[in-house]
PDB file of N, CA and C in Angstrom:
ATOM      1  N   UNK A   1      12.719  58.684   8.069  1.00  0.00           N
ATOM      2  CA  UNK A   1      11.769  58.096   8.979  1.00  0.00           C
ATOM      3  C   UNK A   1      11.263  56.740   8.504  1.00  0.00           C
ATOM      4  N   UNK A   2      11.013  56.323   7.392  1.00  0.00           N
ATOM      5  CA  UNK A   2      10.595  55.547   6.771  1.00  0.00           C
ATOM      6  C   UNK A   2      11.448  54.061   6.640  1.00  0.00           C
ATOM      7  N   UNK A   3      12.678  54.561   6.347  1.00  0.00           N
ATOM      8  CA  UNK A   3      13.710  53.763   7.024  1.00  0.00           C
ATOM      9  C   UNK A   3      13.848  52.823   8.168  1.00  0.00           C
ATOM     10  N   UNK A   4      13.746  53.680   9.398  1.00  0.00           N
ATOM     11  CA  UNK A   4      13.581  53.210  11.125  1.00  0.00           C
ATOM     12  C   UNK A   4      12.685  52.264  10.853  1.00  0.00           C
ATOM     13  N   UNK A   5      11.559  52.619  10.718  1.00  0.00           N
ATOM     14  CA  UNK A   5       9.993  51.930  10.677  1.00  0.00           C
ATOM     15  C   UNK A   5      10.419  50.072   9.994  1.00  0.00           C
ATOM     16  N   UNK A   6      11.034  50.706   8.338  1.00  0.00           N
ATOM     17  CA  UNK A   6      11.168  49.451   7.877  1.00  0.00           C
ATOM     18  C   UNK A   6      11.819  48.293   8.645  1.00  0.00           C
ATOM     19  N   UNK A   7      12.956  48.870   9.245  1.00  0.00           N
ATOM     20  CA  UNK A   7      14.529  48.404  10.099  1.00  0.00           C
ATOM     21  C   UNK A   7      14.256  47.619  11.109  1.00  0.00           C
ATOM     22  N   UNK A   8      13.155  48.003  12.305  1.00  0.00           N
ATOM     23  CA  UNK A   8      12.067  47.355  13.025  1.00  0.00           C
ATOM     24  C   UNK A   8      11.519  46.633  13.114  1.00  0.00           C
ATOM     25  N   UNK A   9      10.536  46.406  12.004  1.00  0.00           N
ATOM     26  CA  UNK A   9       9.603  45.661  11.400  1.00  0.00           C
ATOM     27  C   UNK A   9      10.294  44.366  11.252  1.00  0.00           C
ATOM     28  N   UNK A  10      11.255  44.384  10.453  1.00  0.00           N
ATOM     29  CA  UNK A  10      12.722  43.485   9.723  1.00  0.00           C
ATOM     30  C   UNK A  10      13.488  42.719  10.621  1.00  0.00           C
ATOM     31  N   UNK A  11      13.758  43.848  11.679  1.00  0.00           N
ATOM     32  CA  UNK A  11      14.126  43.044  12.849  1.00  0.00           C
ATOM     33  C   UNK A  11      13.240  42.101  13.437  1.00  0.00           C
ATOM     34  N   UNK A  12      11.923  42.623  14.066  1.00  0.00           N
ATOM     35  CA  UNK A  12      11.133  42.084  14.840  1.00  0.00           C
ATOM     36  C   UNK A  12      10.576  40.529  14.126  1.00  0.00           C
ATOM     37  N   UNK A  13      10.656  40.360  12.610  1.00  0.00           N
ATOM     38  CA  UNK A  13      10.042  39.381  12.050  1.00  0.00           C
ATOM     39  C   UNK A  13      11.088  38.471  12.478  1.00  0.00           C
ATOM     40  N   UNK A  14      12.659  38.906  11.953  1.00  0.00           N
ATOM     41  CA  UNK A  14      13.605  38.016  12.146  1.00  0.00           C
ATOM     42  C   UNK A  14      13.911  37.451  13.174  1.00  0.00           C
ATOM     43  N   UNK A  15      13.255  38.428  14.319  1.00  0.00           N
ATOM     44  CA  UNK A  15      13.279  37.226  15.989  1.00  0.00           C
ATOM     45  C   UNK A  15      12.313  36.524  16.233  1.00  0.00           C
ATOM     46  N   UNK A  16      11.041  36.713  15.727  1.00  0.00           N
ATOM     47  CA  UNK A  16      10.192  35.493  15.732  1.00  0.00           C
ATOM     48  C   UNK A  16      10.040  34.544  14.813  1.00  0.00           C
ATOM     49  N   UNK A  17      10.871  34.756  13.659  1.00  0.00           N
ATOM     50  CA  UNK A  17      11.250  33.708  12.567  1.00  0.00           C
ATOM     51  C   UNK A  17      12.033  32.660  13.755  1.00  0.00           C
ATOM     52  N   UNK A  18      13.160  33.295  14.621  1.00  0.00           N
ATOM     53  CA  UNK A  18      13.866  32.691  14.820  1.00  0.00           C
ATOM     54  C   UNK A  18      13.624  32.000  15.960  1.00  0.00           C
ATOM     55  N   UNK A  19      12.431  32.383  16.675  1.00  0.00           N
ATOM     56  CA  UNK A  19      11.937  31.625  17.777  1.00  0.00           C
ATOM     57  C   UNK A  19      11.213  30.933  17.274  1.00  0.00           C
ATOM     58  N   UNK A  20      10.709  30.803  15.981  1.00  0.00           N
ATOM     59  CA  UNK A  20       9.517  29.542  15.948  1.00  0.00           C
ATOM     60  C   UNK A  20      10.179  28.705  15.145  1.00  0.00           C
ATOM     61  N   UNK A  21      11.237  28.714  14.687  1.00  0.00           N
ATOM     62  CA  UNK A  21      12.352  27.968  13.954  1.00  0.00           C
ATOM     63  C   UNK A  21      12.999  26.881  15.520  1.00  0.00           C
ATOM     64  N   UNK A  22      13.296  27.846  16.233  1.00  0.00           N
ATOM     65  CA  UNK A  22      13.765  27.097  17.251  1.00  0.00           C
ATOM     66  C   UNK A  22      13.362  26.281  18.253  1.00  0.00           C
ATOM     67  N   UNK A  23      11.780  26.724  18.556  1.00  0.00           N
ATOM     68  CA  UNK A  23      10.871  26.099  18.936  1.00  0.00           C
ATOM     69  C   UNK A  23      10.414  24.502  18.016  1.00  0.00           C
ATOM     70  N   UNK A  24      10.446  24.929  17.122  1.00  0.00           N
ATOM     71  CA  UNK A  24       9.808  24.251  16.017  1.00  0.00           C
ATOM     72  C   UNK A  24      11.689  22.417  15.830  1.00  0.00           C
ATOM     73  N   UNK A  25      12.435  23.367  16.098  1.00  0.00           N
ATOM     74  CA  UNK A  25      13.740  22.105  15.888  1.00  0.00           C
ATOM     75  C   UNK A  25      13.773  21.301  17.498  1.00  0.00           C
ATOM     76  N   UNK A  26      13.626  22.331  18.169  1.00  0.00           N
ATOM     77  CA  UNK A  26      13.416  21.280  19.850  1.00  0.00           C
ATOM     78  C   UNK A  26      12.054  19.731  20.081  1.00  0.00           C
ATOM     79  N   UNK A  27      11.007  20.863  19.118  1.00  0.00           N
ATOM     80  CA  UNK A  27       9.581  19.581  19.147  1.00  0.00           C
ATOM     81  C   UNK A  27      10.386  18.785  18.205  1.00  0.00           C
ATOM     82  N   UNK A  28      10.958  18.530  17.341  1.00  0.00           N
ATOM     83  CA  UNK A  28      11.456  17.575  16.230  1.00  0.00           C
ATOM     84  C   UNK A  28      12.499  16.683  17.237  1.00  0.00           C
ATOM     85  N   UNK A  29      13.499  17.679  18.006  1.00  0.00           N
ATOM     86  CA  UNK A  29      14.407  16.538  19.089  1.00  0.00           C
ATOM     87  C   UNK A  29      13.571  15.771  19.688  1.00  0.00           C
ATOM     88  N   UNK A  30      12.511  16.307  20.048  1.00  0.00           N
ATOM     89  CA  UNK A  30      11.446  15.936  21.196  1.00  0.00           C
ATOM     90  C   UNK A  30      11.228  14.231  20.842  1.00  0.00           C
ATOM     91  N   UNK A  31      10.521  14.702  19.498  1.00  0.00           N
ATOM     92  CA  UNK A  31       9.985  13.511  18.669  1.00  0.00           C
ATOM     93  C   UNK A  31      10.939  12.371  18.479  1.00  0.00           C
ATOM     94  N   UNK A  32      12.348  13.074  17.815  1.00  0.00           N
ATOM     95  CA  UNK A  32      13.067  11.840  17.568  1.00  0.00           C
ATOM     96  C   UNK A  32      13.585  11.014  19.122  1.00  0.00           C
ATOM     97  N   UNK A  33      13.727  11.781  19.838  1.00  0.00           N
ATOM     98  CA  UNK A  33      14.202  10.919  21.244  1.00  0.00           C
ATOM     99  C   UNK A  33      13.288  10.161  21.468  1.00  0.00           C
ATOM    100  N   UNK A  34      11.630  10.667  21.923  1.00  0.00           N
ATOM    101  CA  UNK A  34      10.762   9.564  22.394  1.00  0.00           C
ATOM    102  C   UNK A  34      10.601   8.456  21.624  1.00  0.00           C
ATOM    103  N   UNK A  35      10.465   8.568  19.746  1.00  0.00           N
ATOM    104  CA  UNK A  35      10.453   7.291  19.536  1.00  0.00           C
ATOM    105  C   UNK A  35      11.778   6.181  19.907  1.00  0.00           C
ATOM    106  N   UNK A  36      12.820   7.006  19.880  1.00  0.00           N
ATOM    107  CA  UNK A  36      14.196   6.225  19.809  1.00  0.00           C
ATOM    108  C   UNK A  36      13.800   5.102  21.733  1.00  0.00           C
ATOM    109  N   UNK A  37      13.070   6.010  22.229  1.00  0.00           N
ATOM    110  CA  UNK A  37      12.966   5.634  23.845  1.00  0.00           C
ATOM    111  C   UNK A  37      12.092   4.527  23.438  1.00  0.00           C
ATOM    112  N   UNK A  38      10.814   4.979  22.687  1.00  0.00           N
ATOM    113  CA  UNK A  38       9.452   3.974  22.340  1.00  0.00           C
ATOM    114  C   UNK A  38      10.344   2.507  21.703  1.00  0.00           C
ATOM    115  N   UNK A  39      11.154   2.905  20.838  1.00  0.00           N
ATOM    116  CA  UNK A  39      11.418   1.413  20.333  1.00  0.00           C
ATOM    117  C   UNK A  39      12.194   0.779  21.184  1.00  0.00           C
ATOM    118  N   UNK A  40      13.052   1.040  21.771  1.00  0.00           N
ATOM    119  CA  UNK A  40      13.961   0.792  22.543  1.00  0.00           C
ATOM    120  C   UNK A  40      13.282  -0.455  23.886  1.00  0.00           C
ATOM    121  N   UNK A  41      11.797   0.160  24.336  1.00  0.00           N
ATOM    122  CA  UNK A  41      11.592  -0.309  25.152  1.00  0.00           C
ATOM    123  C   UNK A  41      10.413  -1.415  24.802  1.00  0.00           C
ATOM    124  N   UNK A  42       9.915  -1.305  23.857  1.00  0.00           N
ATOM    125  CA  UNK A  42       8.513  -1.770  23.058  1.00  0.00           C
ATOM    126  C   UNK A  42       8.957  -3.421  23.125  1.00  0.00           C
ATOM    127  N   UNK A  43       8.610  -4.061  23.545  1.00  0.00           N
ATOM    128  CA  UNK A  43       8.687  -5.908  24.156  1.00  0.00           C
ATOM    129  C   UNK A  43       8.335  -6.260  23.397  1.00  0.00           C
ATOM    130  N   UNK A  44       7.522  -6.205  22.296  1.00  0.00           N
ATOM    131  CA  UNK A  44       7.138  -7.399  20.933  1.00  0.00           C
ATOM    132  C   UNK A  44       8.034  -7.407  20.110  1.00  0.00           C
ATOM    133  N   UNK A  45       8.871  -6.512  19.674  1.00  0.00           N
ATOM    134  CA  UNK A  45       9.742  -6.608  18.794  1.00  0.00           C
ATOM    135  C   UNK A  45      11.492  -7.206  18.680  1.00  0.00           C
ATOM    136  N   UNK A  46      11.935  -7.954  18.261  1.00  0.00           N
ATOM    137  CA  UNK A  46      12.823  -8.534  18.481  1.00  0.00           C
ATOM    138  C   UNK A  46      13.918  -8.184  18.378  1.00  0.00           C
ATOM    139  N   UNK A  47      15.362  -7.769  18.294  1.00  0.00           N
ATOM    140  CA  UNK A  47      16.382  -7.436  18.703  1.00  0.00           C
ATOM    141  C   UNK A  47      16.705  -6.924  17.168  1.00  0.00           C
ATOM    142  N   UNK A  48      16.865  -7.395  15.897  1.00  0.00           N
ATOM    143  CA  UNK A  48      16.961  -7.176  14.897  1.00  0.00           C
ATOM    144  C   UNK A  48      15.776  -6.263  14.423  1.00  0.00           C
ATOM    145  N   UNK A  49      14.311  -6.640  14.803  1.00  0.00           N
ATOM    146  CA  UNK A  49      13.462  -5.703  14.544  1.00  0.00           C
ATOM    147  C   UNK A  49      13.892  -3.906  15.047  1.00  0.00           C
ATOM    148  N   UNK A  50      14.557  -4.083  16.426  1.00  0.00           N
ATOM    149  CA  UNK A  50      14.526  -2.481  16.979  1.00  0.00           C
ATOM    150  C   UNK A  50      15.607  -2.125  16.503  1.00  0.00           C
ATOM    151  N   UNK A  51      17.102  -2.788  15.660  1.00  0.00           N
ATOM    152  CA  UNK A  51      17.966  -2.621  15.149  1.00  0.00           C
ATOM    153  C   UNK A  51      17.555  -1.535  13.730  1.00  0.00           C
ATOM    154  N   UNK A  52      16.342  -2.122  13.144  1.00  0.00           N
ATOM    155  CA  UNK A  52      15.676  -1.577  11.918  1.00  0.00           C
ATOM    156  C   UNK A  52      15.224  -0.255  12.091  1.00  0.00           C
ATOM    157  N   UNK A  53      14.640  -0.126  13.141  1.00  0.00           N
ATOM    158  CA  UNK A  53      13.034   1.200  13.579  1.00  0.00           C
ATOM    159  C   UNK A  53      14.079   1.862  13.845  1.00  0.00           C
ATOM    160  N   UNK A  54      15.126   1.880  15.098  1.00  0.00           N
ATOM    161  CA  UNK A  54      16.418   2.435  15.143  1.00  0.00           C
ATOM    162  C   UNK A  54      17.266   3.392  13.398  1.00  0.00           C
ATOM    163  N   UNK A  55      17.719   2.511  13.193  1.00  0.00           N
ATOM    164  CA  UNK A  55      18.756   2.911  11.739  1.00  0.00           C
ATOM    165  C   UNK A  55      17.889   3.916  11.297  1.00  0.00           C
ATOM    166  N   UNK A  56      16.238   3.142  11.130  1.00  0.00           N
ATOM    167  CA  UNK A  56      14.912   4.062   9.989  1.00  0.00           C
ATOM    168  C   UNK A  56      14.890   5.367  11.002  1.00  0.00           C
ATOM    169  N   UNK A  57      15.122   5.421  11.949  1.00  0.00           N
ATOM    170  CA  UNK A  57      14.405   6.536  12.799  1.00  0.00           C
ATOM    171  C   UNK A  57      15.790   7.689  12.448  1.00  0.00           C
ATOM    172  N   UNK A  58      17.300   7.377  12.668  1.00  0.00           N
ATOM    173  CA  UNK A  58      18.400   7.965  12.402  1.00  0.00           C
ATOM    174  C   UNK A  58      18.844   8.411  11.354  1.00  0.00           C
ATOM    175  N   UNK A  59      18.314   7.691  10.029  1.00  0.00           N
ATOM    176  CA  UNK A  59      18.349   7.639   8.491  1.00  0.00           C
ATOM    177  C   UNK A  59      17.114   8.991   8.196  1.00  0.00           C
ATOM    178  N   UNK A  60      16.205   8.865   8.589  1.00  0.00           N
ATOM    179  CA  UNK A  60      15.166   9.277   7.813  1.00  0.00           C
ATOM    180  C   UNK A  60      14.202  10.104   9.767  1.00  0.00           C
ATOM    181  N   UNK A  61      15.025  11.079  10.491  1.00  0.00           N
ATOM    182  CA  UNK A  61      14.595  10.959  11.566  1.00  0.00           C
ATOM    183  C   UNK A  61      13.275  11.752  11.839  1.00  0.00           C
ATOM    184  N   UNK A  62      12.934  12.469  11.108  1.00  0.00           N
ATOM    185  CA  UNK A  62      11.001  13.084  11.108  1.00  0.00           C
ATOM    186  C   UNK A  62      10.229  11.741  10.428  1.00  0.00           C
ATOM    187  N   UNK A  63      10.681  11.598   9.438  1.00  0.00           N
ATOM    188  CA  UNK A  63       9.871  10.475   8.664  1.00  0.00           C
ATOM    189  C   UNK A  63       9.952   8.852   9.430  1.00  0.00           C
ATOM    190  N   UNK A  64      10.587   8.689  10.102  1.00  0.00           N
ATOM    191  CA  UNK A  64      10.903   7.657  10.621  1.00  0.00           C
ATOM    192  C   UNK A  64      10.241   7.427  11.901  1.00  0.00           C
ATOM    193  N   UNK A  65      10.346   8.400  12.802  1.00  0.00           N
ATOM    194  CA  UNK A  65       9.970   9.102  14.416  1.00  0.00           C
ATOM    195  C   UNK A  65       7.884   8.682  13.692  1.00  0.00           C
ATOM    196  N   UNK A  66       7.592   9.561  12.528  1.00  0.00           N
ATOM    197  CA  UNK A  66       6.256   9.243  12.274  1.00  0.00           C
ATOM    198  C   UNK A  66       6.184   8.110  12.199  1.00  0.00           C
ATOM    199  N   UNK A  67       6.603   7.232  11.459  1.00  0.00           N
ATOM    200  CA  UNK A  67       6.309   6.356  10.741  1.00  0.00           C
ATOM    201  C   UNK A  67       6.080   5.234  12.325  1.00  0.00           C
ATOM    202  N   UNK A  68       6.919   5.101  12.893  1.00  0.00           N
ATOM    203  CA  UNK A  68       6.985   4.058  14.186  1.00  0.00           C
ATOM    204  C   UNK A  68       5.907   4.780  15.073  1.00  0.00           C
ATOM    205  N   UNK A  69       5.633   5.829  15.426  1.00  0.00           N
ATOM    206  CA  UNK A  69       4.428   6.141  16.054  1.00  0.00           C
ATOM    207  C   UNK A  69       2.814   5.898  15.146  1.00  0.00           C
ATOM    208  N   UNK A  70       2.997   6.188  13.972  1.00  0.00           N
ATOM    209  CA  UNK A  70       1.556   5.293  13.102  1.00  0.00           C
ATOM    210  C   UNK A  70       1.712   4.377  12.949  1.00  0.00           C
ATOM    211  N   UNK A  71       2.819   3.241  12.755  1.00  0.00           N
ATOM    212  CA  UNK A  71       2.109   1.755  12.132  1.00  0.00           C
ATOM    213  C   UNK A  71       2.992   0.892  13.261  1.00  0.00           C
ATOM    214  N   UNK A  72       4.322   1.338  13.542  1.00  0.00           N
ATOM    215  CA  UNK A  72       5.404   0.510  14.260  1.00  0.00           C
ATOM    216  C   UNK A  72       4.869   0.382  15.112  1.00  0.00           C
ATOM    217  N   UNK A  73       4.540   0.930  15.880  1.00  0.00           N
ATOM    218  CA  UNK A  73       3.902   0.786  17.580  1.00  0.00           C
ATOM    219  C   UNK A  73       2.782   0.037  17.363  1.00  0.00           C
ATOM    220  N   UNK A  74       2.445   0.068  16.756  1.00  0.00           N
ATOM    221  CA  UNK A  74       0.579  -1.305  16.690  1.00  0.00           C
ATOM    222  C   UNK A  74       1.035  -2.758  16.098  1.00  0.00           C
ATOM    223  N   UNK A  75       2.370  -2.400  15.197  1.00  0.00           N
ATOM    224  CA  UNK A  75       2.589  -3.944  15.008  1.00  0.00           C
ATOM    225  C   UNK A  75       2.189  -4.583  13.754  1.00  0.00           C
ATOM    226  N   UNK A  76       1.689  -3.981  12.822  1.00  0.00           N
ATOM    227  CA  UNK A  76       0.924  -4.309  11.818  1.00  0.00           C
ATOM    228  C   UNK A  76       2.383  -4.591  10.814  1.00  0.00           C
ATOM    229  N   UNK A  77       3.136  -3.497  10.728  1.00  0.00           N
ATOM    230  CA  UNK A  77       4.111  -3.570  10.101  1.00  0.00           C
ATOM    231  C   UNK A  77       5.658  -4.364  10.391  1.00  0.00           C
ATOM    232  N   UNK A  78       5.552  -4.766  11.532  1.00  0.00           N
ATOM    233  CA  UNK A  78       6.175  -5.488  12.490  1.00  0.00           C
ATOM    234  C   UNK A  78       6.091  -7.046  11.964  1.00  0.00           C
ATOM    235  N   UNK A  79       4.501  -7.512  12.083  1.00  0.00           N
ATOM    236  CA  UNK A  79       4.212  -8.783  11.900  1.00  0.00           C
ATOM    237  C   UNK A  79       4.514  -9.606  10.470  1.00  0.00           C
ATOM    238  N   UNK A  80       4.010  -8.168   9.256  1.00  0.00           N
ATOM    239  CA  UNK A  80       4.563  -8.440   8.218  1.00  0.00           C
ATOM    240  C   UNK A  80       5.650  -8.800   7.709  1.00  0.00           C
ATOM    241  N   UNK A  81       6.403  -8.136   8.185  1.00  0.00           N
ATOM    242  CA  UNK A  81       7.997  -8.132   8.215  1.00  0.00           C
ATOM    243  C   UNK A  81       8.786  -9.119   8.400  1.00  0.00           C
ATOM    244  N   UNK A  82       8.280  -9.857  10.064  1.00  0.00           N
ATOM    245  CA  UNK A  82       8.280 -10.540  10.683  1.00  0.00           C
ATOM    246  C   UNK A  82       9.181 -10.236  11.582  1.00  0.00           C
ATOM    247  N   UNK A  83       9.261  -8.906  12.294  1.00  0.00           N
ATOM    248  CA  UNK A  83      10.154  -9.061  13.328  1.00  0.00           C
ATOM    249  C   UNK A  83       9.734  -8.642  14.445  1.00  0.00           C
ATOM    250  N   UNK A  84       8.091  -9.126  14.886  1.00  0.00           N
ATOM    251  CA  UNK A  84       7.721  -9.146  16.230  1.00  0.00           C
ATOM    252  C   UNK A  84       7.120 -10.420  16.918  1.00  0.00           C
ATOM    253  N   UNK A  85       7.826 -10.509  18.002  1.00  0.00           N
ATOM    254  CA  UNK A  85       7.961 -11.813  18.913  1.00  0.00           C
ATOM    255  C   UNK A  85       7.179 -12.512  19.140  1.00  0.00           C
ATOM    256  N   UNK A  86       6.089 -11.635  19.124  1.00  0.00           N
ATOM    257  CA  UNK A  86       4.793 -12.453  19.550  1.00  0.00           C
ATOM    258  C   UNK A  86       3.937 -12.857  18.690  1.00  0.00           C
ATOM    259  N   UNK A  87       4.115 -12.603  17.562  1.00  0.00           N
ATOM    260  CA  UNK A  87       3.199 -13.265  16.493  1.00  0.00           C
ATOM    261  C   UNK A  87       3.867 -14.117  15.239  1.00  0.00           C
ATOM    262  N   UNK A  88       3.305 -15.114  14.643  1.00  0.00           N
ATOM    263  CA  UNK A  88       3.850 -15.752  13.624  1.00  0.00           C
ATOM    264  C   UNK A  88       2.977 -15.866  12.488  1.00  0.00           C
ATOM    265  N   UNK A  89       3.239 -15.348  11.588  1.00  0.00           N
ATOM    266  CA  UNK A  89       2.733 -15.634  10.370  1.00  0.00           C
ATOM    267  C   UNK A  89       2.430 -17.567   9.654  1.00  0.00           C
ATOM    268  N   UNK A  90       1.073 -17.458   9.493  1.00  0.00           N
ATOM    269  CA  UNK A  90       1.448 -18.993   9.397  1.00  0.00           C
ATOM    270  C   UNK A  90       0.415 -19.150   8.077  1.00  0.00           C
ATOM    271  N   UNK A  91       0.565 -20.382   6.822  1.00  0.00           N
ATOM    272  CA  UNK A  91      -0.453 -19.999   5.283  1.00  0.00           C
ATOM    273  C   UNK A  91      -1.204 -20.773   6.499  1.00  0.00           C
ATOM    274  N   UNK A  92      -2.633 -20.434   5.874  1.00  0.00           N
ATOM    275  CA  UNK A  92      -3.836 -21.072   6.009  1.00  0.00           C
ATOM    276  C   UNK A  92      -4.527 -21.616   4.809  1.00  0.00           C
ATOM    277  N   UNK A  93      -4.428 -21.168   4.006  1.00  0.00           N
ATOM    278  CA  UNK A  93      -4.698 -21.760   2.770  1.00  0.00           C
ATOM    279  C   UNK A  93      -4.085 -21.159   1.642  1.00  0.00           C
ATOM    280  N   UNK A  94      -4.222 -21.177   0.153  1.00  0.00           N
ATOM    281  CA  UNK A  94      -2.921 -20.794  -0.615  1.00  0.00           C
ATOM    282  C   UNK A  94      -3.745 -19.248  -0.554  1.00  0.00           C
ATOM    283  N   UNK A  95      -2.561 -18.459  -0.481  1.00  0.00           N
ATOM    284  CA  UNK A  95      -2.835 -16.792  -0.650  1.00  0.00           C
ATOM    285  C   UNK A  95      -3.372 -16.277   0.426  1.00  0.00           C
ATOM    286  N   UNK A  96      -3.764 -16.851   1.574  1.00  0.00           N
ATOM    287  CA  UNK A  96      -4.025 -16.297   2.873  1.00  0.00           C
ATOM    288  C   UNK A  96      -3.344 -16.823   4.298  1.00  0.00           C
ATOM    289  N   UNK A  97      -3.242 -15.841   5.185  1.00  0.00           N
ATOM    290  CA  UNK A  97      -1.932 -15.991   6.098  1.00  0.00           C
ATOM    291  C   UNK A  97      -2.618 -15.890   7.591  1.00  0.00           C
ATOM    292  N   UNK A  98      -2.570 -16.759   8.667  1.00  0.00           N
ATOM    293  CA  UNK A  98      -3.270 -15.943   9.995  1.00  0.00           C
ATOM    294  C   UNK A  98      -2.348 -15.673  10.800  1.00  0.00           C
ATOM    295  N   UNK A  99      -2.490 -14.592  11.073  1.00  0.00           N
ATOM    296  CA  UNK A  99      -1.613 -14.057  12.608  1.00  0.00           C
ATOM    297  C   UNK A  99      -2.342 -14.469  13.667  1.00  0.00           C
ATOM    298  N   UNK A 100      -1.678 -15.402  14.578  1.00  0.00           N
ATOM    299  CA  UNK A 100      -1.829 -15.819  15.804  1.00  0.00           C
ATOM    300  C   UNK A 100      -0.436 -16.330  16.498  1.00  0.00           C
ATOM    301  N   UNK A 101      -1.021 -15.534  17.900  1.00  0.00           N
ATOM    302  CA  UNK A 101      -0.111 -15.483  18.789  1.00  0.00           C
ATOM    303  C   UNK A 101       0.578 -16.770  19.147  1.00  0.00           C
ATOM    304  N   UNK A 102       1.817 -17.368  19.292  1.00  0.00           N
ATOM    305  CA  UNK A 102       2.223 -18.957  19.713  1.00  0.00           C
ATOM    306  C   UNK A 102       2.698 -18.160  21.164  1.00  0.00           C
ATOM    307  N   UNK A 103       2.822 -19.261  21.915  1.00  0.00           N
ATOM    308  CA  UNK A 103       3.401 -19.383  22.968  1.00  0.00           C
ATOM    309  C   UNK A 103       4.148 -20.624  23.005  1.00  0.00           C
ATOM    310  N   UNK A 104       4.666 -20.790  24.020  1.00  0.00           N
ATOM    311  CA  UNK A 104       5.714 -22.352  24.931  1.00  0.00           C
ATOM    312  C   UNK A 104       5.147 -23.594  24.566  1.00  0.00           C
ATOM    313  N   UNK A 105       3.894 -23.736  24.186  1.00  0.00           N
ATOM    314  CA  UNK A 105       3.013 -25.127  23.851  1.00  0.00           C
ATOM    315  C   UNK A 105       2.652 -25.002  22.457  1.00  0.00           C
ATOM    316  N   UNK A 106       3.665 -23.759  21.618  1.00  0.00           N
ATOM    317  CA  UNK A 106       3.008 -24.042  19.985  1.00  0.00           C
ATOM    318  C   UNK A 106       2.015 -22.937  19.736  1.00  0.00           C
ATOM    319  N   UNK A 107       1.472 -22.983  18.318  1.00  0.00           N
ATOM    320  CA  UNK A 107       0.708 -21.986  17.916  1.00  0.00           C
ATOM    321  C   UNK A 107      -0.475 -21.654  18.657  1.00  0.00           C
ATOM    322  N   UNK A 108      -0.990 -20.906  18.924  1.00  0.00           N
ATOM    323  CA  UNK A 108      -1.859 -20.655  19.784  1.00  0.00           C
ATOM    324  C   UNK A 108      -1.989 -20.700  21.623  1.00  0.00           C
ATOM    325  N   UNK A 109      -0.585 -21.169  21.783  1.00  0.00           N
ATOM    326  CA  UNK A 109      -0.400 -20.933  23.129  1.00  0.00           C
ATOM    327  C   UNK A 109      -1.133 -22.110  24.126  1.00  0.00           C
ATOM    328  N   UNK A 110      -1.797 -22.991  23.507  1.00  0.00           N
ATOM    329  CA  UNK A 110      -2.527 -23.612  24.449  1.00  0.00           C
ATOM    330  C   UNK A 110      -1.835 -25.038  24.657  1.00  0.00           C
ATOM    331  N   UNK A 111      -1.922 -25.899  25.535  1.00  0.00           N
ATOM    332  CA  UNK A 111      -1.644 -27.162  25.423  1.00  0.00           C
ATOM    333  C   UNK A 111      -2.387 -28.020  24.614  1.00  0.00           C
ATOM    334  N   UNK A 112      -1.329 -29.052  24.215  1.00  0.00           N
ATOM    335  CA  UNK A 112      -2.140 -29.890  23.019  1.00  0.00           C
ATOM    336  C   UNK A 112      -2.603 -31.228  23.672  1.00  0.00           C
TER     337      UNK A 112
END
């Protein structure tokens, strides 16, 4: 009797091991597709930039999928880098750098 009981038990764990295993690998597809979609479509970043977030997202695809949803998508890590479109790193004085946006008329977008 003791047997059955165990046999059960053993079973029953091993199908919800295996549903939350499986559940658990679909949210991970989930993740890696939307960022692959997020970079893909994300307009500040430049052709070589989404070449990068891309490879990082395929290379490294949980760690990567995070990584572009915390820092990639805001740009912080983008600007540094320098591979988003809309901003240019420029010295302002020795050891400090300003990010501002240029446009068609030069740094800051405005006419001179």
């Amino acid at each position: 009797m003791g047997m059955d009981e165990t046999g059960a038990a053993g079973g029953a764990f091993a199908t919800a091991a295996l549903i939350i295993g499986a559940v658990l690998a679909l949210l991970v597809v989930v993740l890696i597709i939307a960022a692959l979609i997020s970079i893909l479509i994300h307009k500040n970043l430049t052709a070589g930039g989404k070449l990068l977030w891309v490879l990082g997202v395929l290379y490294l695809p949980v760690l990567g999928s995070v990584a572009w949803f915390v820092v990639g998508k805001k740009g912080y890590l983008n600007r540094l880098v320098g591979v988003d479109k809309g901003y240019r790193r420029e010295a302002v004085s020795p050891g400090q750098h300003s990010d501002q946006r240029h446009g068609p008329h030069g740094l800051g977008g405005a006419p001179a």
